[in-house]
Each structure stands twice: as C-alpha cells, then as structure tokens.
Protein backbone atom coordinates (compact mmCIF):
# COMPACT_ATOMS: atom_id res chain seq x y z
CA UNK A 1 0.00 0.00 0.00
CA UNK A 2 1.61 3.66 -0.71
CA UNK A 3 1.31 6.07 0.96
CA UNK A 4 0.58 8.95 -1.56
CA UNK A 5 -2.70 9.30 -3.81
CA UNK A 6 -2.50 7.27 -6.98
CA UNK A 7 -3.03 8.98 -10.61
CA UNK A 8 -6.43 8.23 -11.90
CA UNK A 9 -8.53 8.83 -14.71
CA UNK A 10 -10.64 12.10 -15.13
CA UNK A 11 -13.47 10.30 -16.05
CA UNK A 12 -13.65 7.51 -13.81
CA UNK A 13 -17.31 7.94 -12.87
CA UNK A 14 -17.87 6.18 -16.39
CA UNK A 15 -16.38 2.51 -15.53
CA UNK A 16 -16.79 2.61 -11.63
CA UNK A 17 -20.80 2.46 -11.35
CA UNK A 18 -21.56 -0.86 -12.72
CA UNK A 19 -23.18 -3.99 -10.79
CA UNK A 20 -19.95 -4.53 -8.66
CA UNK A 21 -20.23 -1.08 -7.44
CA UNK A 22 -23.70 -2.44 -5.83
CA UNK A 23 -22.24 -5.17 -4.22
CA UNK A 24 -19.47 -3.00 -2.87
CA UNK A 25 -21.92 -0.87 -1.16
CA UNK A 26 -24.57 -3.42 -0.65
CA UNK A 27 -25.25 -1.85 2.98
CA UNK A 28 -26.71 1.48 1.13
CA UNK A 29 -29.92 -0.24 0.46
CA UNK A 30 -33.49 -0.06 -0.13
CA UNK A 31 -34.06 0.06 3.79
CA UNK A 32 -31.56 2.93 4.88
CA UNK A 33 -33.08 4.98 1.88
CA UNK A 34 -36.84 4.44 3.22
CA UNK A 35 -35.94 5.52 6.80
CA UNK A 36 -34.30 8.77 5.50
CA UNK A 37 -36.43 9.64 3.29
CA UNK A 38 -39.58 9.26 5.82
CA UNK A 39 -37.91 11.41 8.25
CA UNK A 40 -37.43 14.34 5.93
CA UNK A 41 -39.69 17.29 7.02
CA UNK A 42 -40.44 18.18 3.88
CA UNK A 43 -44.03 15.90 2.83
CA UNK A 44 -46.41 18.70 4.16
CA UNK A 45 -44.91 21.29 1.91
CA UNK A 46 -45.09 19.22 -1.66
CA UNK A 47 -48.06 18.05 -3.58
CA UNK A 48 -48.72 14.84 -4.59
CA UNK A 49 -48.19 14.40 -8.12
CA UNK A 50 -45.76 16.91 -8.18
CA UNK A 51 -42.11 16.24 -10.48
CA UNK A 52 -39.09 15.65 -9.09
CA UNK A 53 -35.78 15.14 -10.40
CA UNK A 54 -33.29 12.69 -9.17
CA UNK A 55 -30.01 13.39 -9.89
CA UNK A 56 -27.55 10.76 -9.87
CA UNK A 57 -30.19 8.24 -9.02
CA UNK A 58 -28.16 5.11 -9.25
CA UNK A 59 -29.89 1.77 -8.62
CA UNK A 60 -33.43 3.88 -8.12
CA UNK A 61 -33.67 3.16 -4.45
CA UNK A 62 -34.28 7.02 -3.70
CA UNK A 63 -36.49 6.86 -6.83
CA UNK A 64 -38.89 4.75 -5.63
CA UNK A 65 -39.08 5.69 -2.04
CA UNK A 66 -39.99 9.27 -3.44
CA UNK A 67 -42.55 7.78 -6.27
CA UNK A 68 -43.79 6.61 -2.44
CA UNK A 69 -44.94 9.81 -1.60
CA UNK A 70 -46.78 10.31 -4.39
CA UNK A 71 -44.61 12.33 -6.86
CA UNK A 72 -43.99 11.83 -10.23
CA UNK A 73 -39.61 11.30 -10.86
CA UNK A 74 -37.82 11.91 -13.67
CA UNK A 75 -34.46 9.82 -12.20
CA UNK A 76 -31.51 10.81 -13.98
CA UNK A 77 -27.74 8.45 -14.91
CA UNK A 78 -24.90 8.18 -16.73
CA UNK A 79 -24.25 4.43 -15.64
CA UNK A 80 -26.04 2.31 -18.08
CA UNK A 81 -25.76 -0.92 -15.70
CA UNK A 82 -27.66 1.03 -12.20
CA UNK A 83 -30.13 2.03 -14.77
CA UNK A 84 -31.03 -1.35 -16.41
CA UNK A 85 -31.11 -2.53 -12.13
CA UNK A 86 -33.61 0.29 -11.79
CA UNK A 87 -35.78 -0.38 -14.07
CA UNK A 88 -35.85 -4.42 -13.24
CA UNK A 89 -37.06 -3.24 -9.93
CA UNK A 90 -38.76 -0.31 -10.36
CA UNK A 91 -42.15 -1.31 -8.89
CA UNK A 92 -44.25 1.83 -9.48
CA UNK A 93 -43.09 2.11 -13.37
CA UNK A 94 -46.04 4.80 -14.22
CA UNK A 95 -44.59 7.23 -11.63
CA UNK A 96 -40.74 7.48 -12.37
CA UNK A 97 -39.30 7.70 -15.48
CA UNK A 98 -35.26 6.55 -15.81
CA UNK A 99 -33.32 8.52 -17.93
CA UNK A 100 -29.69 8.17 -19.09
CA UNK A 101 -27.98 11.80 -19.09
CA UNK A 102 -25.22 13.45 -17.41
CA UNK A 103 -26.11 15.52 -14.67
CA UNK A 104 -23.87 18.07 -16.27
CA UNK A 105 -26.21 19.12 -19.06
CA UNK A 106 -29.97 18.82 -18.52
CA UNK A 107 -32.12 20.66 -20.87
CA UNK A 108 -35.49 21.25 -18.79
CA UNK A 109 -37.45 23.91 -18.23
CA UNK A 110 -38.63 24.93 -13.90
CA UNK A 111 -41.43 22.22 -13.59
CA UNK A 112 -39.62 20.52 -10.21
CA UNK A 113 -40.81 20.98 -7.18
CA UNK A 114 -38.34 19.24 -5.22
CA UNK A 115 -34.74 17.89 -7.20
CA UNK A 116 -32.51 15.73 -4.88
CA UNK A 117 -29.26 14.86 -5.44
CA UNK A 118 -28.25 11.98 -2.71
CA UNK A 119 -25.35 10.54 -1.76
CA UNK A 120 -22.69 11.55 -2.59
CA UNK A 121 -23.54 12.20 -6.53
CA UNK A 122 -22.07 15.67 -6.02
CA UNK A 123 -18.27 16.38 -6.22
CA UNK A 124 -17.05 14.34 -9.49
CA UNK A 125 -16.27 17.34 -11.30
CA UNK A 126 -13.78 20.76 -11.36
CA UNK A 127 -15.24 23.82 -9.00
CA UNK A 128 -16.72 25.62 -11.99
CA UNK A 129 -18.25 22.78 -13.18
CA UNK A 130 -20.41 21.89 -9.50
CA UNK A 131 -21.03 25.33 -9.48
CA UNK A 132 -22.57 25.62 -13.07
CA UNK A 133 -24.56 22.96 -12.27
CA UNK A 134 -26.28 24.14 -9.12
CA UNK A 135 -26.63 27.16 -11.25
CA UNK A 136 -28.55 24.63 -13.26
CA UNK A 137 -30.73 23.03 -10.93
CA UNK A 138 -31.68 26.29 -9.61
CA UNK A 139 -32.97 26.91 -12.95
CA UNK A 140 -34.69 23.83 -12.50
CA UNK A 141 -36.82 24.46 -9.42
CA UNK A 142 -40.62 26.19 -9.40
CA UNK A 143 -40.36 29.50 -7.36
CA UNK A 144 -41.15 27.25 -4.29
CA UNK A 145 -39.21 24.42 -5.05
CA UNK A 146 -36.86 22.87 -2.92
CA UNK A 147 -33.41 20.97 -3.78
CA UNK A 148 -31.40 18.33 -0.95
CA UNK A 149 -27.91 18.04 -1.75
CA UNK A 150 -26.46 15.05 0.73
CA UNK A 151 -22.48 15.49 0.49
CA UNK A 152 -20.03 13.73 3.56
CA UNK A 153 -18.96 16.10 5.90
CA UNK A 154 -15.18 17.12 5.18
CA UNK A 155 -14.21 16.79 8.67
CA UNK A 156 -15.49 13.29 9.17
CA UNK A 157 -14.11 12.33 6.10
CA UNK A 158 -10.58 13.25 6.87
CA UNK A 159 -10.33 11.77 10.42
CA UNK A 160 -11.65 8.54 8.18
CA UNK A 161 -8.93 8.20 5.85
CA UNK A 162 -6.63 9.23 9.08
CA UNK A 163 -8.08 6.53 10.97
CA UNK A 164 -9.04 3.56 8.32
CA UNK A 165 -6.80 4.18 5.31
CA UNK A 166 -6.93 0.62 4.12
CA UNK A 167 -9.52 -1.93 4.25
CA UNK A 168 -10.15 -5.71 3.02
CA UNK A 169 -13.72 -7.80 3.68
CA UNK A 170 -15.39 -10.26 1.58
CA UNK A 171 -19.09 -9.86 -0.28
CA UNK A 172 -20.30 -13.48 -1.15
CA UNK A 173 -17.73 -14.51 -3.69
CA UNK A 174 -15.98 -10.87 -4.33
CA UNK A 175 -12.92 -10.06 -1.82
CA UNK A 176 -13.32 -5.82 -1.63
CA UNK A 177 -10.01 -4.31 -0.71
CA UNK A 178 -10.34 -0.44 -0.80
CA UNK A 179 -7.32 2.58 0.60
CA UNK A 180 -8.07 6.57 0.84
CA UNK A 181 -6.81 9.09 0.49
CA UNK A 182 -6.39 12.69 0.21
CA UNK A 183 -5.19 14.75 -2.47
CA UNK A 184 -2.03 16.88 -2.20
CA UNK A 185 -3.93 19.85 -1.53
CA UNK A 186 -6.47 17.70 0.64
CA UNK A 187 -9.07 19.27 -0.92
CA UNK A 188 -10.48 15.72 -2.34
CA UNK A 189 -10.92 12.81 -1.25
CA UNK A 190 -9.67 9.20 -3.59
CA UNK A 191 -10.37 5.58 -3.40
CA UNK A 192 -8.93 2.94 -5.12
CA UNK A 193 -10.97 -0.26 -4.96
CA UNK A 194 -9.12 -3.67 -6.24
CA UNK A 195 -11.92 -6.79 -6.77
CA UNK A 196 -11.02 -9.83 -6.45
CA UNK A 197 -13.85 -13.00 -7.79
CA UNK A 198 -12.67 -16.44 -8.61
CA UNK A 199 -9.37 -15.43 -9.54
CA UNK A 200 -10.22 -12.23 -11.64
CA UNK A 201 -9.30 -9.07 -10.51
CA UNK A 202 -10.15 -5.33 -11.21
CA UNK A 203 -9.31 -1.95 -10.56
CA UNK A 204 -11.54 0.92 -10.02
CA UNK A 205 -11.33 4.22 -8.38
CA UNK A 206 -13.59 7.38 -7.23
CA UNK A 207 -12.18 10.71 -6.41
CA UNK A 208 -14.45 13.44 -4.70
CA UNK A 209 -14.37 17.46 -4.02
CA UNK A 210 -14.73 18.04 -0.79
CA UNK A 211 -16.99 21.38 0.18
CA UNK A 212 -17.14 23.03 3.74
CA UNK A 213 -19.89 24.92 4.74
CA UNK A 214 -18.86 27.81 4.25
CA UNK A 215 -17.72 26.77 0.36
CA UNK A 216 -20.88 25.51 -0.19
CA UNK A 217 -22.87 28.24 1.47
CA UNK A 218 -21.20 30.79 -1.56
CA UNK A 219 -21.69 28.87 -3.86
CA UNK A 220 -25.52 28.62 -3.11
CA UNK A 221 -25.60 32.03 -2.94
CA UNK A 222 -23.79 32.69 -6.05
CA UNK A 223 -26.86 31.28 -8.17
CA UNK A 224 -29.77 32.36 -6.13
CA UNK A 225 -30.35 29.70 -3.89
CA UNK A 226 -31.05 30.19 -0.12
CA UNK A 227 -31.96 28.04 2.93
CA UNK A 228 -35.36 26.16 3.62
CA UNK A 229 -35.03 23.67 6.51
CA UNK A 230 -31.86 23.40 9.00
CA UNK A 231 -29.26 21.17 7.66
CA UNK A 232 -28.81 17.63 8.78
CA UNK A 233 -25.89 15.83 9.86
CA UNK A 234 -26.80 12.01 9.12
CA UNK A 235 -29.68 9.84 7.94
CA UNK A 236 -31.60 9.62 11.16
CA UNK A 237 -31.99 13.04 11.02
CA UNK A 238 -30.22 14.73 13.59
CA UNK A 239 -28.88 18.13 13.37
CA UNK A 240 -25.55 19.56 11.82
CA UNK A 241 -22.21 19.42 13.63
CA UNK A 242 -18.52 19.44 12.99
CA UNK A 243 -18.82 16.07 14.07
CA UNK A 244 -21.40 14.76 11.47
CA UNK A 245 -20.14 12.01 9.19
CA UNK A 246 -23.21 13.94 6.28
CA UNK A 247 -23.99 17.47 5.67
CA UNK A 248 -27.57 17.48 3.84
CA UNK A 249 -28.85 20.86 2.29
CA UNK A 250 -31.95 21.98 2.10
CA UNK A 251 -32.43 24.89 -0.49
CA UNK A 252 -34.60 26.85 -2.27
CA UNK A 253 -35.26 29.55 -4.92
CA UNK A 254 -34.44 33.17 -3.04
C-alpha cells in the first residue's frame, strides 16, 4: 500500500458504477433509503403528483421511495448498468421515469418541485463545473421548489482516511479491498478499490471534491439559492455538527 494518492482517470465515474459497485456498497440499500427519506420534514410542503428530479439516481432506491410519496420522478444516470437494475425493480413504473444523461447538461425547463441529489452524486467534477450545475438546478426548481444536496462532511471524512486508510472484507464470492486518500492539496478525497472473484481481478477508483460549509454556502448564494429547513448531519436526522459524518442541504429559490 503507498502512501501517496495514486493517478487516476478524469473520467472515472464512467467505468466505476456498474453492478460490482452495488455489491461493494450493498449496505446502502433499499431500507436505509426508506428511513431517510420518511424522516425528511419536507411531505407537508409538496403536492402529490408533483415532479421531481433525481439526480444521480443510481440503482433507483431514492427513486422509488420518493414515487412513495406520491410524486412523479424523472431519475436521472450516466451508468447504463444502475439504470437497467432500476428499471428491473422499479415497482411503481407509471410514476418514475429513468433517464440516461449526465447531470452536467440537462435541458429542462422549472417544472420541479423538489430535485434531490443523494449521496454523494455531487463532487465528481472541477469547481466551476459543481457550481454551473447548481446554477442549473436552480434553474430547474418552481419558485417554491426545494433541492437536498447530501455530500459527507469534510471533517469526518478526513479523520476517516486518518483513521481507516486501508480496508479488506469479503461480499459473497468478491474479496473488496479499498485505501483513501487525500489529495495533495487535501481538498479531495480518492479511493482505489481492487476486486477480487474467482481469480479475476479489477481496478476501479472514485475521487471526490470536498466542500465546507462555508464553500458551499457561496456557492448557493452565487446562483440564487437560499436556505429552507436546517441542515442535517446524518440519515436519522439529527442536526448539523462538525462532528457529522453527512452534511444534507436543504435549499430553495431566493
């Protein structure tokens, strides 16, 4: 194992999400997504059959829990293998629609009244390209609209690759063996994942900005979005700390 942060590919959001990338994170399932999303305190203030947009929306499990609740979702990814598992499962087809886009460049008009983005699909890309696209979403939103960004907590993550830089465990047949770390200027954080099944191996990795509050709060600000609800700190809802291992935004149009 090194010790400094290997060179990876720019685009390596294009060959990590595939149906390995499920079993890696097999523990983000269908159940953790159901209890977050119930404890949102956000239900009273959106219509059923309103549209929302799911950015990023993976395997669908946010999809459906949403589709739940009675809105209509337009769930949005680049990763043609999460969207075919999607769509095998989707078991309220007439209320989401999957759609394979990048989140970079989504022609729409403002017909959402609530567009999530959950985690961690935020932070793949350069500075002016996250902030372009909350520029974007903005754009997006109905005048009372509302957009969750879910992003890890920089702090937590740092103490994390501090205190667990290199991991192994086994998945049914596939032997996961993942190291972090930070970039030079620590202001992302990289993975490299190494599979091992039946004698086959592969190499992926993921790489992620990492935003402070303060960061994050400019950048809102910077395309005309503005606190609705207190942000969040984890999945069960509690309140923002330093200490939180999430930070989850909850914005609007100003």
């Amino acid at each position: 194992m090194t010790q400094s942060p290997p060179e990876i590919p720019k685009d390596w959001f294009k060959n990590w999400f595939n149906d390995q990338y499920l079993k890696v994170y097999s523990h983000r399932n269908q159940t953790e997504a159901k209890q977050f999303l119930t404890k949102l305190p956000i239900w009273d203030d959106i219509d059923r059959g309103a549209f929302c947009l799911d950015l990023g929306c993976g395997s669908g499990r946010y999809a459906v829990e949403i589709a739940q609740h009675g809105l209509n979702v337009i769930a949005l990814d680049l990763s043609v293998p999460l969207l075919l598992t999607a769509v095998k499962e989707n078991s309220i087809p007439k209320q989401i629609l999957y759609v394979r886009g990048d989140m970079r460049q989504i022609p729409a008009k403002p017909v959402f009244s609530l567009i999530v983005s959950l985690f961690t699909s935020f932070g793949y890309f350069s500075d002016d390209e996250h902030q372009q696209m909350l520029r974007n979403t903005k754009e997006l939103l109905k005048s009372n609209g509302l957009f969750i960004l879910d992003i890890p907590n920089p702090k937590a993550v740092r103490k994390n690759v501090l205190n667990n830089r290199f991991s192994i465990r086994i998945e049914d047949d596939l032997q996961i063996r993942e190291e972090r770390y930070l970039s030079d200027d620590g202001l992302r954080v990289i993975k490299y994942i190494k599979l091992d099944c039946k004698g086959e191996s592969k190499e992926y990795y993921e790489s992620v900005r990492l935003y402070d509050a303060e960061e994050l709060n400019l950048m809102f600000d910077n395309c005309g979005l503005i606190s609705k609800y207190p942000t969040q700190g984890d999945y069960n809802g509690e309140p923002f700390n330093k200490e939180s291992p999430r930070m989850i935004y909850f914005t609007g149009v100003k």
